[in-house]
PDB file of N, CA and C in Angstrom:
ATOM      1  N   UNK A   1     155.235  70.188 188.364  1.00  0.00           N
ATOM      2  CA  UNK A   1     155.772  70.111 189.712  1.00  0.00           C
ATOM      3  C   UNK A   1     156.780  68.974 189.785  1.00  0.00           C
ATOM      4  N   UNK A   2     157.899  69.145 190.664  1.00  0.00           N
ATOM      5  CA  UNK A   2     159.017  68.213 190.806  1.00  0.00           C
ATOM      6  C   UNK A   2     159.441  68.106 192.095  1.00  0.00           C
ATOM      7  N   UNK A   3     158.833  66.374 192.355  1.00  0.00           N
ATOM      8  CA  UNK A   3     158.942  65.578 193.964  1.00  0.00           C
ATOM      9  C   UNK A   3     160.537  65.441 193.851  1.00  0.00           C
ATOM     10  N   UNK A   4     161.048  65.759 195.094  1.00  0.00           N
ATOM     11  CA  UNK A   4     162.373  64.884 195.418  1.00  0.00           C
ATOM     12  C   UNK A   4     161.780  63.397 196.484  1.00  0.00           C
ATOM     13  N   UNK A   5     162.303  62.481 196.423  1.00  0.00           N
ATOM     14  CA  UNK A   5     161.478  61.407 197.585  1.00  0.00           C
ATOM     15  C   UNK A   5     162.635  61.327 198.343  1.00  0.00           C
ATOM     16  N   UNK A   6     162.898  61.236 199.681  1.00  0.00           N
ATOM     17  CA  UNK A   6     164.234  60.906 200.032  1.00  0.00           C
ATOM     18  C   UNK A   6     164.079  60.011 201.516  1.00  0.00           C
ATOM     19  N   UNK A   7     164.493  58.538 201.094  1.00  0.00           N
ATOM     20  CA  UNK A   7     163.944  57.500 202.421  1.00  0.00           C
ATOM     21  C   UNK A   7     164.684  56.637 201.921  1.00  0.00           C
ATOM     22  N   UNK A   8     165.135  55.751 202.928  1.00  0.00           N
ATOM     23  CA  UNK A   8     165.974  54.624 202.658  1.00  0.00           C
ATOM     24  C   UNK A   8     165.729  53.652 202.130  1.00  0.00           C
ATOM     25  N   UNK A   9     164.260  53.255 202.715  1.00  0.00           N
ATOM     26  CA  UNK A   9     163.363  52.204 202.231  1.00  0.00           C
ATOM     27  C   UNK A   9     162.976  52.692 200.527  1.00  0.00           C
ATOM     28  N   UNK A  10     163.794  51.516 200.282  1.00  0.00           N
ATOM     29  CA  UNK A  10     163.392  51.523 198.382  1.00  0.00           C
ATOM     30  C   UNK A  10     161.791  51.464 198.317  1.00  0.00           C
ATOM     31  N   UNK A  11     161.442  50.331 199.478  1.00  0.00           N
ATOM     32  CA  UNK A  11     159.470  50.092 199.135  1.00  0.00           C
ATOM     33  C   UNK A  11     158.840  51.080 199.545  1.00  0.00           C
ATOM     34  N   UNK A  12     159.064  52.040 200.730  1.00  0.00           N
ATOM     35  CA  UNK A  12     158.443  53.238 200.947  1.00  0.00           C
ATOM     36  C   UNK A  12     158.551  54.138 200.115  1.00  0.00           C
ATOM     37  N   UNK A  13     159.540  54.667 198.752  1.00  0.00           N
ATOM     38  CA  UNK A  13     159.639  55.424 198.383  1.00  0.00           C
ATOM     39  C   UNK A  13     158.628  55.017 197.109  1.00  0.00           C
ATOM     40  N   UNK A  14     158.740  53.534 197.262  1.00  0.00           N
ATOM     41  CA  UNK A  14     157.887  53.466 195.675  1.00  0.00           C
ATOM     42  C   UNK A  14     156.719  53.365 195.939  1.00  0.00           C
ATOM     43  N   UNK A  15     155.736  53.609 197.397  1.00  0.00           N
ATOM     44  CA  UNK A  15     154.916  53.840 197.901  1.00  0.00           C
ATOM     45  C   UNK A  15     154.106  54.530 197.145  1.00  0.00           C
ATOM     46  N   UNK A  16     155.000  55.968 197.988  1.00  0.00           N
ATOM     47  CA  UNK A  16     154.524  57.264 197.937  1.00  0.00           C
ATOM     48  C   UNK A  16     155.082  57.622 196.425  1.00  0.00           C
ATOM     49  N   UNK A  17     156.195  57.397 195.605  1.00  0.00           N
ATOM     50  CA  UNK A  17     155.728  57.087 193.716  1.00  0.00           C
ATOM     51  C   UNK A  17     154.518  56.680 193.580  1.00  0.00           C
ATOM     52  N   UNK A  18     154.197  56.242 193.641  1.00  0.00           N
ATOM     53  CA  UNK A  18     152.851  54.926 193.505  1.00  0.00           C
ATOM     54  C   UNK A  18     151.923  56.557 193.769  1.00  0.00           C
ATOM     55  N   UNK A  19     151.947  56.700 194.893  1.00  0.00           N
ATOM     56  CA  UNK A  19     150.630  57.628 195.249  1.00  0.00           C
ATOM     57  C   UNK A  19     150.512  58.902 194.959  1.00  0.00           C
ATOM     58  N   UNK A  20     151.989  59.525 194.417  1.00  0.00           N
ATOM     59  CA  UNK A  20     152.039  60.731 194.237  1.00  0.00           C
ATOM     60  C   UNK A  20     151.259  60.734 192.196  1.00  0.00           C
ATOM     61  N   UNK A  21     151.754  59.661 191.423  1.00  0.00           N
ATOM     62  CA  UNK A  21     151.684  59.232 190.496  1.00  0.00           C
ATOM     63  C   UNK A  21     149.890  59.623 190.098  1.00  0.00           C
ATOM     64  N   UNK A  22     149.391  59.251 191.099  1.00  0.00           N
ATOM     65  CA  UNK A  22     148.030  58.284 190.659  1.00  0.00           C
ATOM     66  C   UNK A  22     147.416  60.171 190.795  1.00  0.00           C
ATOM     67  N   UNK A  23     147.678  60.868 191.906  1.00  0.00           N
ATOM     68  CA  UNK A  23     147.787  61.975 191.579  1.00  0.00           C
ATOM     69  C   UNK A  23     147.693  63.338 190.273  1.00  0.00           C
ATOM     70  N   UNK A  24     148.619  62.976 189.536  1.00  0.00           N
ATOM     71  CA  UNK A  24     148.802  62.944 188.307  1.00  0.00           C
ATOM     72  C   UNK A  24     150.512  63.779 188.052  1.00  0.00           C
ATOM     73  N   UNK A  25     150.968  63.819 189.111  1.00  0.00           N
ATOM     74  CA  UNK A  25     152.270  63.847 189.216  1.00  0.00           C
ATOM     75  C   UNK A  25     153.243  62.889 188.548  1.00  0.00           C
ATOM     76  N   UNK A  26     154.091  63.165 187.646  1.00  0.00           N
ATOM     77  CA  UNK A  26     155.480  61.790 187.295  1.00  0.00           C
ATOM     78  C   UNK A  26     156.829  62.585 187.397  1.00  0.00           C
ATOM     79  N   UNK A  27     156.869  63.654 187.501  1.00  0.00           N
ATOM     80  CA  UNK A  27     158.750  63.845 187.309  1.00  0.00           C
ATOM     81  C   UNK A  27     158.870  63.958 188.702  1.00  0.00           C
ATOM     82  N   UNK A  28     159.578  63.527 189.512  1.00  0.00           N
ATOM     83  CA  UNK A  28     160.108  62.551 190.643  1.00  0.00           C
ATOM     84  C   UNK A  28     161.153  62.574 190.677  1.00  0.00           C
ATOM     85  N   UNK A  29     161.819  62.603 191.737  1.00  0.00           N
ATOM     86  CA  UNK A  29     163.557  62.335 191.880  1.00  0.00           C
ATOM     87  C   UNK A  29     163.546  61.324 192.747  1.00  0.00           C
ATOM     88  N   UNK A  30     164.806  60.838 193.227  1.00  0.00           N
ATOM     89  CA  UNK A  30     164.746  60.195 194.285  1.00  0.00           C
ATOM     90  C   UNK A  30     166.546  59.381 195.159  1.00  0.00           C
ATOM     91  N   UNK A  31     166.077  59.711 196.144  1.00  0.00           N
ATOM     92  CA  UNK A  31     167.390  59.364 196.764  1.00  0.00           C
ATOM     93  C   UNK A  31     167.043  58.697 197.937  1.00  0.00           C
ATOM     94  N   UNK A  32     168.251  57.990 198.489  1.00  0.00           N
ATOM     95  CA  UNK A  32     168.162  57.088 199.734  1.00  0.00           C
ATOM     96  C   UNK A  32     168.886  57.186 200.737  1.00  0.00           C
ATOM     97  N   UNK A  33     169.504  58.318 200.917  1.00  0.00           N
ATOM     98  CA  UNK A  33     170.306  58.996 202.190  1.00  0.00           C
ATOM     99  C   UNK A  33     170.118  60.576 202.094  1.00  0.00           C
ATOM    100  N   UNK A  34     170.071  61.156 203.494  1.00  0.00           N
ATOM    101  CA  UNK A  34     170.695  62.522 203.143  1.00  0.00           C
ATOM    102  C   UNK A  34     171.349  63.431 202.228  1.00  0.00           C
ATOM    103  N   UNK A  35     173.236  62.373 202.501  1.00  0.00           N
ATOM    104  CA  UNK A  35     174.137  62.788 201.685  1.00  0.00           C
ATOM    105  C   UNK A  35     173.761  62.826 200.164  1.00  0.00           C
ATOM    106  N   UNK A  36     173.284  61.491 199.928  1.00  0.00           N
ATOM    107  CA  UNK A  36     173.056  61.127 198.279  1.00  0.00           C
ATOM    108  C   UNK A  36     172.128  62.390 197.928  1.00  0.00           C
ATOM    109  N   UNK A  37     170.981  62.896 198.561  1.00  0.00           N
ATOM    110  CA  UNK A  37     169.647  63.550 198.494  1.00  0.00           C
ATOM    111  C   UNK A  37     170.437  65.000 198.345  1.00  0.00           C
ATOM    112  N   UNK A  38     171.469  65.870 198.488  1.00  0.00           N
ATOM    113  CA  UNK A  38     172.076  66.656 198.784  1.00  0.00           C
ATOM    114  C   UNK A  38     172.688  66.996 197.263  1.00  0.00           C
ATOM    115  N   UNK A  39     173.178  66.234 196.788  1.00  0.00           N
ATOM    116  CA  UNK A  39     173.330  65.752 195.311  1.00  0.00           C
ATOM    117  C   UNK A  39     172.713  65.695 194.165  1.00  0.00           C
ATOM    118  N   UNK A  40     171.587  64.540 194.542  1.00  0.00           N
ATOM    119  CA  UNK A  40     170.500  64.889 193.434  1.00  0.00           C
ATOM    120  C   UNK A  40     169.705  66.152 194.093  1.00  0.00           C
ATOM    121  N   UNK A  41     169.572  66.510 194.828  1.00  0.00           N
ATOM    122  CA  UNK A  41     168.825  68.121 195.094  1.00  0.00           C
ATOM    123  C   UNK A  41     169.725  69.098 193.940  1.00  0.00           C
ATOM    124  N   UNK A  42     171.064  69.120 193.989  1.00  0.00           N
ATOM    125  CA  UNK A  42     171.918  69.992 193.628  1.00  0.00           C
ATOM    126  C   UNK A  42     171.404  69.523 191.590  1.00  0.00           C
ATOM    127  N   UNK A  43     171.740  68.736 191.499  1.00  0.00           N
ATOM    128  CA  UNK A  43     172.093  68.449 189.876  1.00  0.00           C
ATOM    129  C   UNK A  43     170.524  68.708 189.352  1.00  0.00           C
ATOM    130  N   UNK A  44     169.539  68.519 189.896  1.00  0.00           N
ATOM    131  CA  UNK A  44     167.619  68.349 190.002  1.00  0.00           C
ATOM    132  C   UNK A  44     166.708  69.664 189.845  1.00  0.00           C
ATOM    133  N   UNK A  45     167.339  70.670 190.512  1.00  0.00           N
ATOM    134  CA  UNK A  45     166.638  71.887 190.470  1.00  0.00           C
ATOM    135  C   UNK A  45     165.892  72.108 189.316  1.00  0.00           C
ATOM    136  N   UNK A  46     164.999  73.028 189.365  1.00  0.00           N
ATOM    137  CA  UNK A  46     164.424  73.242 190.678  1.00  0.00           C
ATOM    138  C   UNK A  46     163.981  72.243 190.921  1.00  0.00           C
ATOM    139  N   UNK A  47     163.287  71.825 191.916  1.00  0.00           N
ATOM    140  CA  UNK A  47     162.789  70.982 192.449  1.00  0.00           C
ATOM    141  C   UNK A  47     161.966  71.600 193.758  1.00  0.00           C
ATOM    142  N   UNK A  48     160.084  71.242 193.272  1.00  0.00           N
ATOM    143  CA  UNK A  48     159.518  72.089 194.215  1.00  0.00           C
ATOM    144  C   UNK A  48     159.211  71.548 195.943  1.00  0.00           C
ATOM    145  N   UNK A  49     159.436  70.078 195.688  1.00  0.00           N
ATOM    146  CA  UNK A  49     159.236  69.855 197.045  1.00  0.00           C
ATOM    147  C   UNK A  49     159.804  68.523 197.280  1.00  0.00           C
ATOM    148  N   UNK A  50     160.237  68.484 198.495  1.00  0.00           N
ATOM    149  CA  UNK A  50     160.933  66.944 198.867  1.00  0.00           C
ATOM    150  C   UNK A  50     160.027  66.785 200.052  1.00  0.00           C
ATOM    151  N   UNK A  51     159.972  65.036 199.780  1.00  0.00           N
ATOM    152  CA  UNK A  51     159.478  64.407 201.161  1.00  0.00           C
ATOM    153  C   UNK A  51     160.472  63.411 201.621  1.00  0.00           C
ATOM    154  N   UNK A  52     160.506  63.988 203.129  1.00  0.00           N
ATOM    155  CA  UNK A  52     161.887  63.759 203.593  1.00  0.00           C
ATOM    156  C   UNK A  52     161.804  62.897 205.042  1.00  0.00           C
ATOM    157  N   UNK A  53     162.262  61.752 204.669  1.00  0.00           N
ATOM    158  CA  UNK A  53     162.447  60.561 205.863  1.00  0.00           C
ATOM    159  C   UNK A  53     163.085  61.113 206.874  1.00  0.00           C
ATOM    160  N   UNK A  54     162.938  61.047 207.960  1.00  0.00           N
ATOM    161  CA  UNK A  54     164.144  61.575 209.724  1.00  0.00           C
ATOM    162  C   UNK A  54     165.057  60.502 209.655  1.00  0.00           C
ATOM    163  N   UNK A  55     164.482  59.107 210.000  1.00  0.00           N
ATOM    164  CA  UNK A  55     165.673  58.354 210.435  1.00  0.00           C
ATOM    165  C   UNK A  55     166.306  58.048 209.242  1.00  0.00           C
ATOM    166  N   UNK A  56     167.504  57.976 208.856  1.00  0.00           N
ATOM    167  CA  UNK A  56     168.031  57.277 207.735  1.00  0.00           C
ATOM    168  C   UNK A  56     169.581  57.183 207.994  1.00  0.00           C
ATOM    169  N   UNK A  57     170.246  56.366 207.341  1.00  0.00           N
ATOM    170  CA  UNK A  57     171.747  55.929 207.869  1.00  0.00           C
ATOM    171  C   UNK A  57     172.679  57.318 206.833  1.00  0.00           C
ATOM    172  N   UNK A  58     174.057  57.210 207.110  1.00  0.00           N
ATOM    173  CA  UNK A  58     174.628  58.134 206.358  1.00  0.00           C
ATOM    174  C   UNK A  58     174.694  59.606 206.682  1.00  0.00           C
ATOM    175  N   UNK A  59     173.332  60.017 206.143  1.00  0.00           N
ATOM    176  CA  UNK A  59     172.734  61.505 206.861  1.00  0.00           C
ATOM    177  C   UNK A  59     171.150  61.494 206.905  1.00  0.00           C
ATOM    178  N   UNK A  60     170.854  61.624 208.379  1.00  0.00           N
ATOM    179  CA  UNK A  60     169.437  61.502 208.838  1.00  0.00           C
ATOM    180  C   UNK A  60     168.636  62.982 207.644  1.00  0.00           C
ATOM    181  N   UNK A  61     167.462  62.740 207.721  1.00  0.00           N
ATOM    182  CA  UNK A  61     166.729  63.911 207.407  1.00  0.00           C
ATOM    183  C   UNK A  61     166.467  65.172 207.944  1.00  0.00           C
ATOM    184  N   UNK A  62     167.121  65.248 209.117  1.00  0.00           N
ATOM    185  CA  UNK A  62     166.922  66.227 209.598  1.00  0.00           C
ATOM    186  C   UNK A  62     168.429  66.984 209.846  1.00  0.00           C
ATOM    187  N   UNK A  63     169.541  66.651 209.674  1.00  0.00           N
ATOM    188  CA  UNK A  63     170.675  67.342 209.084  1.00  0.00           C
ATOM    189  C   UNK A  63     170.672  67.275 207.586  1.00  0.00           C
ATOM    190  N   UNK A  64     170.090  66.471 206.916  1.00  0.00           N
ATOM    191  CA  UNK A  64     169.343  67.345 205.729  1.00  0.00           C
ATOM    192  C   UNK A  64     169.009  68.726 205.374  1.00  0.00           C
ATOM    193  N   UNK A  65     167.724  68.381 206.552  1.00  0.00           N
ATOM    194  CA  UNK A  65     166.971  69.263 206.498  1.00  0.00           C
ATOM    195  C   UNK A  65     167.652  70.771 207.090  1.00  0.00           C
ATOM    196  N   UNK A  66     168.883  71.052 208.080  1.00  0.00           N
ATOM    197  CA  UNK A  66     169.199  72.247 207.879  1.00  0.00           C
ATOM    198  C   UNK A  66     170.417  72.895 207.569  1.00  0.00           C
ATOM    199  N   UNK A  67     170.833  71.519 206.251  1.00  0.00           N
ATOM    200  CA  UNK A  67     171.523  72.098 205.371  1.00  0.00           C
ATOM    201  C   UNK A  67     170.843  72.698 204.333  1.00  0.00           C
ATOM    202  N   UNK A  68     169.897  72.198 204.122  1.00  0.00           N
ATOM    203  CA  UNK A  68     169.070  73.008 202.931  1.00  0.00           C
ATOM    204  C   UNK A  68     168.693  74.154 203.338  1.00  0.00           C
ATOM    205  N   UNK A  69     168.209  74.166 204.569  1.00  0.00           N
ATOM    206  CA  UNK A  69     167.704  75.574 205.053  1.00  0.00           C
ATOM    207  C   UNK A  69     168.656  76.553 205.115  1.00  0.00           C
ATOM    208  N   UNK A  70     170.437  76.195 204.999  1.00  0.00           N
ATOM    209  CA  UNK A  70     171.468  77.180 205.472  1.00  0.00           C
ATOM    210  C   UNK A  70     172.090  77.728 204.234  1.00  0.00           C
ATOM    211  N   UNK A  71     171.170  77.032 203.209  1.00  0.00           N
ATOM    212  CA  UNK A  71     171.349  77.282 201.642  1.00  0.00           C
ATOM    213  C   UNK A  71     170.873  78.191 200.911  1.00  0.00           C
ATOM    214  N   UNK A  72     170.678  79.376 200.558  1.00  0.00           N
ATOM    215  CA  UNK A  72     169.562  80.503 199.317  1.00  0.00           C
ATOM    216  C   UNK A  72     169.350  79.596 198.639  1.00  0.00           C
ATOM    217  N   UNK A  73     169.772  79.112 197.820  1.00  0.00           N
ATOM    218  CA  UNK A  73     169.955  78.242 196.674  1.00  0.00           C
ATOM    219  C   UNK A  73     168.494  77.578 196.684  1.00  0.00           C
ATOM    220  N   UNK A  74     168.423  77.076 198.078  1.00  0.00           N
ATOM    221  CA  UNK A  74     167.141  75.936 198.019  1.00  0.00           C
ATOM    222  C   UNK A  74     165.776  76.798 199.050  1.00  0.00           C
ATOM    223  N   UNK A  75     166.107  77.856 199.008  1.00  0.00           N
ATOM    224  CA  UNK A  75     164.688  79.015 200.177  1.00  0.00           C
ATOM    225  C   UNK A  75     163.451  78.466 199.183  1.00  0.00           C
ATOM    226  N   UNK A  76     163.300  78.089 198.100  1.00  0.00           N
ATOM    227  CA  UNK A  76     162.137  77.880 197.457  1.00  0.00           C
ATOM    228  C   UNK A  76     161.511  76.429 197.401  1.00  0.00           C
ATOM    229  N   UNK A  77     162.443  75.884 197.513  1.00  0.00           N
ATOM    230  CA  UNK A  77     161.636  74.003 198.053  1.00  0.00           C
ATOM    231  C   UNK A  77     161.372  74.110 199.210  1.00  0.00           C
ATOM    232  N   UNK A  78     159.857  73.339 198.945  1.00  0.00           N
ATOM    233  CA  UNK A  78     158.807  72.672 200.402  1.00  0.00           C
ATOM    234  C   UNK A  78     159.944  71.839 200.958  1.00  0.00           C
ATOM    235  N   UNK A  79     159.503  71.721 202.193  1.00  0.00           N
ATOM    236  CA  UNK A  79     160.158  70.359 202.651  1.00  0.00           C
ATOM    237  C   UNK A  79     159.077  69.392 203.683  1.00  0.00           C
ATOM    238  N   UNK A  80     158.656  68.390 203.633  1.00  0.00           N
ATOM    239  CA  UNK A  80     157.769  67.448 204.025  1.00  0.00           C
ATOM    240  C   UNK A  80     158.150  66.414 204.848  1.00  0.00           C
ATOM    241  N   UNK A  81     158.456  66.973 206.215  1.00  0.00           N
ATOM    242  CA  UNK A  81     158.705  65.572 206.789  1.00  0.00           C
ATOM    243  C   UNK A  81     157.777  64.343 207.077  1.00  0.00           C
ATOM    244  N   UNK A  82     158.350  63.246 206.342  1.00  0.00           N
ATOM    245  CA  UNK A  82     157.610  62.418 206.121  1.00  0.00           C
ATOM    246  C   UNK A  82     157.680  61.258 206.715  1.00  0.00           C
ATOM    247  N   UNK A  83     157.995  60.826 208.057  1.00  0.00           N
ATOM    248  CA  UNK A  83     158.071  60.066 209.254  1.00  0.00           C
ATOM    249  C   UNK A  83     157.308  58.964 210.193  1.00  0.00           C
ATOM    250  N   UNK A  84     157.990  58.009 210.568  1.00  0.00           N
ATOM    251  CA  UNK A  84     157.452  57.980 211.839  1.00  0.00           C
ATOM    252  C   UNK A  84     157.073  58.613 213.346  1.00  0.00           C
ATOM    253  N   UNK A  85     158.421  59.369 213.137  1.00  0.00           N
ATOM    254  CA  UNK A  85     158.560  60.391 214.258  1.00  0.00           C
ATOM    255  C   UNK A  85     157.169  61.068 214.325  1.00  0.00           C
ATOM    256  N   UNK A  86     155.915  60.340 215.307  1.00  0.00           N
ATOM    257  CA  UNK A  86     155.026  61.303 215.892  1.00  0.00           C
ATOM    258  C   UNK A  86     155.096  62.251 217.151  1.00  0.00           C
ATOM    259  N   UNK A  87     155.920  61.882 217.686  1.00  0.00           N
ATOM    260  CA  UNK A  87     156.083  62.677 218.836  1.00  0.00           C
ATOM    261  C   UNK A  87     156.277  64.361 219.289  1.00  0.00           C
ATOM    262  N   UNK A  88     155.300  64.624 219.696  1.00  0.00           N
ATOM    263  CA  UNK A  88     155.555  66.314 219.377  1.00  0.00           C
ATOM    264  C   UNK A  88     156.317  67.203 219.459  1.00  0.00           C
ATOM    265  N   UNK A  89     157.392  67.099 220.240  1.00  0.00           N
ATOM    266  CA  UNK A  89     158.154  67.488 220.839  1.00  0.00           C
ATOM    267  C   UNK A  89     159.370  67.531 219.039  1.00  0.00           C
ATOM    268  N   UNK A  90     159.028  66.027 218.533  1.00  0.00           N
ATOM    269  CA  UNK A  90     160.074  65.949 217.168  1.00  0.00           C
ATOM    270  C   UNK A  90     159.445  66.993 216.006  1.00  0.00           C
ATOM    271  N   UNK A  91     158.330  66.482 216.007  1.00  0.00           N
ATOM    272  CA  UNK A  91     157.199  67.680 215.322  1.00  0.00           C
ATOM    273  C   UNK A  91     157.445  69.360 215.607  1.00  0.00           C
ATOM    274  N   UNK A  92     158.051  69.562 216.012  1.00  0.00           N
ATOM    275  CA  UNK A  92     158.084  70.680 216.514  1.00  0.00           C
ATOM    276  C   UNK A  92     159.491  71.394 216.064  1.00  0.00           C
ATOM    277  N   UNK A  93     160.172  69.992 216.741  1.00  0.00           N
ATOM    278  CA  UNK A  93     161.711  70.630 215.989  1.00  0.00           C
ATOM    279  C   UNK A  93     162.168  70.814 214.377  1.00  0.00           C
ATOM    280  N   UNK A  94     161.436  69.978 213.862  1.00  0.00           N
ATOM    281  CA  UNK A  94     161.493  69.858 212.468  1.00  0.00           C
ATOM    282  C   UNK A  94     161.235  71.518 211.745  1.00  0.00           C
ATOM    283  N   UNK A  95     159.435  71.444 212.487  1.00  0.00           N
ATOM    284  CA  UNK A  95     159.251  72.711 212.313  1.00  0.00           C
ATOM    285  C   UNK A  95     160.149  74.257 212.106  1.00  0.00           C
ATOM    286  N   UNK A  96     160.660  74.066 213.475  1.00  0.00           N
ATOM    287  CA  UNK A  96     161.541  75.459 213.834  1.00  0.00           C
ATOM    288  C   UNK A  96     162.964  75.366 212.886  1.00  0.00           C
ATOM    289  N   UNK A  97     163.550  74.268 212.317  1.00  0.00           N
ATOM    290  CA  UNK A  97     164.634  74.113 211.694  1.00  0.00           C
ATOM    291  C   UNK A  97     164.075  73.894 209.828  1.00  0.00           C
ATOM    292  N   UNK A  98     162.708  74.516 209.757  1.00  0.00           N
ATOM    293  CA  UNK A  98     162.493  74.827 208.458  1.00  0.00           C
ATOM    294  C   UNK A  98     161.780  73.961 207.814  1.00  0.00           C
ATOM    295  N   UNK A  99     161.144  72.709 208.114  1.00  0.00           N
ATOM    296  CA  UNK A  99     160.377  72.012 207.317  1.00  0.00           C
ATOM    297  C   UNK A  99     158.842  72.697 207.084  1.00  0.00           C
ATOM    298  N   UNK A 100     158.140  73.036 206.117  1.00  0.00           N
ATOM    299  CA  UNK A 100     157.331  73.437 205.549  1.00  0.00           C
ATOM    300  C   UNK A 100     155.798  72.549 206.316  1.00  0.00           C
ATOM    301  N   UNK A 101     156.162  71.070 206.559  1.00  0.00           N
ATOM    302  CA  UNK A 101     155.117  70.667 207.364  1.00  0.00           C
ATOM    303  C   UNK A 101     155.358  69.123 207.509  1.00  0.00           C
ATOM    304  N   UNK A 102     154.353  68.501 208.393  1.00  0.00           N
ATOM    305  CA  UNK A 102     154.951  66.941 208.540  1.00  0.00           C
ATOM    306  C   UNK A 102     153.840  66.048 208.726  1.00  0.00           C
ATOM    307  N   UNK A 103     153.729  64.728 207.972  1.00  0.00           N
ATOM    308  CA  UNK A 103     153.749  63.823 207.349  1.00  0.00           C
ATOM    309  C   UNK A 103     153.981  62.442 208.469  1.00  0.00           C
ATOM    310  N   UNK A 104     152.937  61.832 209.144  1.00  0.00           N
ATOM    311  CA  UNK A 104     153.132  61.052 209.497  1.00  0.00           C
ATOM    312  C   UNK A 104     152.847  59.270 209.070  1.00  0.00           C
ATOM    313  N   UNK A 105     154.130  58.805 209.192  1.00  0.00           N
ATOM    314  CA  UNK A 105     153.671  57.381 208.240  1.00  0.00           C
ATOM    315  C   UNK A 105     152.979  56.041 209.191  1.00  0.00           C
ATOM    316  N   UNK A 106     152.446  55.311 208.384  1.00  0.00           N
ATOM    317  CA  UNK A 106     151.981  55.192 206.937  1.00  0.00           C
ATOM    318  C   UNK A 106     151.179  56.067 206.797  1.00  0.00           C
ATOM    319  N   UNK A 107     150.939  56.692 205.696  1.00  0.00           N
ATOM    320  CA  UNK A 107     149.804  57.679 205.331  1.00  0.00           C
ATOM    321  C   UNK A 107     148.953  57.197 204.273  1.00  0.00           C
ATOM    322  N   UNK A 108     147.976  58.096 203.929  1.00  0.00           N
ATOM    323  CA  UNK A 108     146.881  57.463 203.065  1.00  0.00           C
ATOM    324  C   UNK A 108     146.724  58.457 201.819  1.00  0.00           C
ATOM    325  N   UNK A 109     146.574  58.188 200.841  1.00  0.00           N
ATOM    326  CA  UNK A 109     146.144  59.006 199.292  1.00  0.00           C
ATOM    327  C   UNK A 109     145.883  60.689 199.945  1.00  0.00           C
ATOM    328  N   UNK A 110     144.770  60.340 200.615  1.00  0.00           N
ATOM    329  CA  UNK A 110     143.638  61.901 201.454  1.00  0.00           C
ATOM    330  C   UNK A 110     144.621  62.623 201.676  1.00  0.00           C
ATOM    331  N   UNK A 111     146.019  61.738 202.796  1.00  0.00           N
ATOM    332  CA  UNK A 111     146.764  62.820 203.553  1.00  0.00           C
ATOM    333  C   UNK A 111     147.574  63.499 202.892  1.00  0.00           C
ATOM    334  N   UNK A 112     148.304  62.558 202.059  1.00  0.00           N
ATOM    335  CA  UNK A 112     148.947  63.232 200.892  1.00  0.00           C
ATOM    336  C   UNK A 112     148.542  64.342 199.738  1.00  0.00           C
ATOM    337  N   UNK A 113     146.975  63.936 199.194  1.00  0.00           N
ATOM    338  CA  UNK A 113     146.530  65.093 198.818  1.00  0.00           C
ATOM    339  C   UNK A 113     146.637  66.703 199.042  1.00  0.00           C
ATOM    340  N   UNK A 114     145.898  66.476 200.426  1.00  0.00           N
ATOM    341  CA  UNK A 114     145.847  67.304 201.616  1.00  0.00           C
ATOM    342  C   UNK A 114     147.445  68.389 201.604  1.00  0.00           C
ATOM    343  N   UNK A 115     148.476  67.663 202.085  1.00  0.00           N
ATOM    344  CA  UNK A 115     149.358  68.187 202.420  1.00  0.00           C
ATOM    345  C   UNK A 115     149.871  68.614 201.067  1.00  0.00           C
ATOM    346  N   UNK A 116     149.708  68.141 199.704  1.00  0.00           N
ATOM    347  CA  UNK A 116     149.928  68.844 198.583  1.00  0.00           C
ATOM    348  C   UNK A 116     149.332  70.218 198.069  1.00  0.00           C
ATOM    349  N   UNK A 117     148.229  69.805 198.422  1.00  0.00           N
ATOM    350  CA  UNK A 117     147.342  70.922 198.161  1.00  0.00           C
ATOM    351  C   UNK A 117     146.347  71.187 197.009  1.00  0.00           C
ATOM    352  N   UNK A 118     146.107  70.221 196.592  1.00  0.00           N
ATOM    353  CA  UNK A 118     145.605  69.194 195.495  1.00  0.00           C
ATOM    354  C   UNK A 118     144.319  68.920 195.648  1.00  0.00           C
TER     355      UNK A 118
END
């Protein structure tokens, strides 16, 4: 299996490295904007699932998120929003614009499991 991580925060991403790892997961990608994430998505394939930050500078995660969706190319990657954004109303939109499911931070080993399927 092959994580894309995509968050601005260098320490959040090496977080969830850290936790996806212990898992028994290691091939990993990783990017720190949208735009950049758009890129290594492209050169990375397949790539089965990204966990994907909302707020981020450059290009948020969620015009990310439905460029990938406006793509064939990528109909087969999860997408994991992986956020602060609890609010349902954001939860919701994510949803309808194609994210596979969402991820509220900080999270714990369990949740991550969980939402892997693991």
């Amino acid at each position: 299996m092959k994580i894309m991580l995509v968050d601005d925060s260098t320490t959040m991403r090496r977080i969830q490295k850290t936790q996806i790892n212990s898992l028994g997961i290691t091939d990993i990608v990783e990017a720190g904007d949208g735009e950049e994430a758009l890129k290594v998505l492209q050169q990375n394939m397949p790539v089965d699932l990204i966990f994907l930050d909302w707020n981020m500078p450059v290009m948020d995660g969620f015009t990310f998120l439905k460029k990938v969706r406006a793509d064939n190319a990528y109909s087969s990657v999860k997408i994991i929003m992986c956020t602060s954004e609890s609010e349902k109303s954001r939860v919701v939109e994510a949803l309808k614009a194609g994210a596979n499911n969402y991820l509220v931070k900080p999270f714990t080993p369990e949740a991550l499991k969980e939402k892997l399927g693991i």
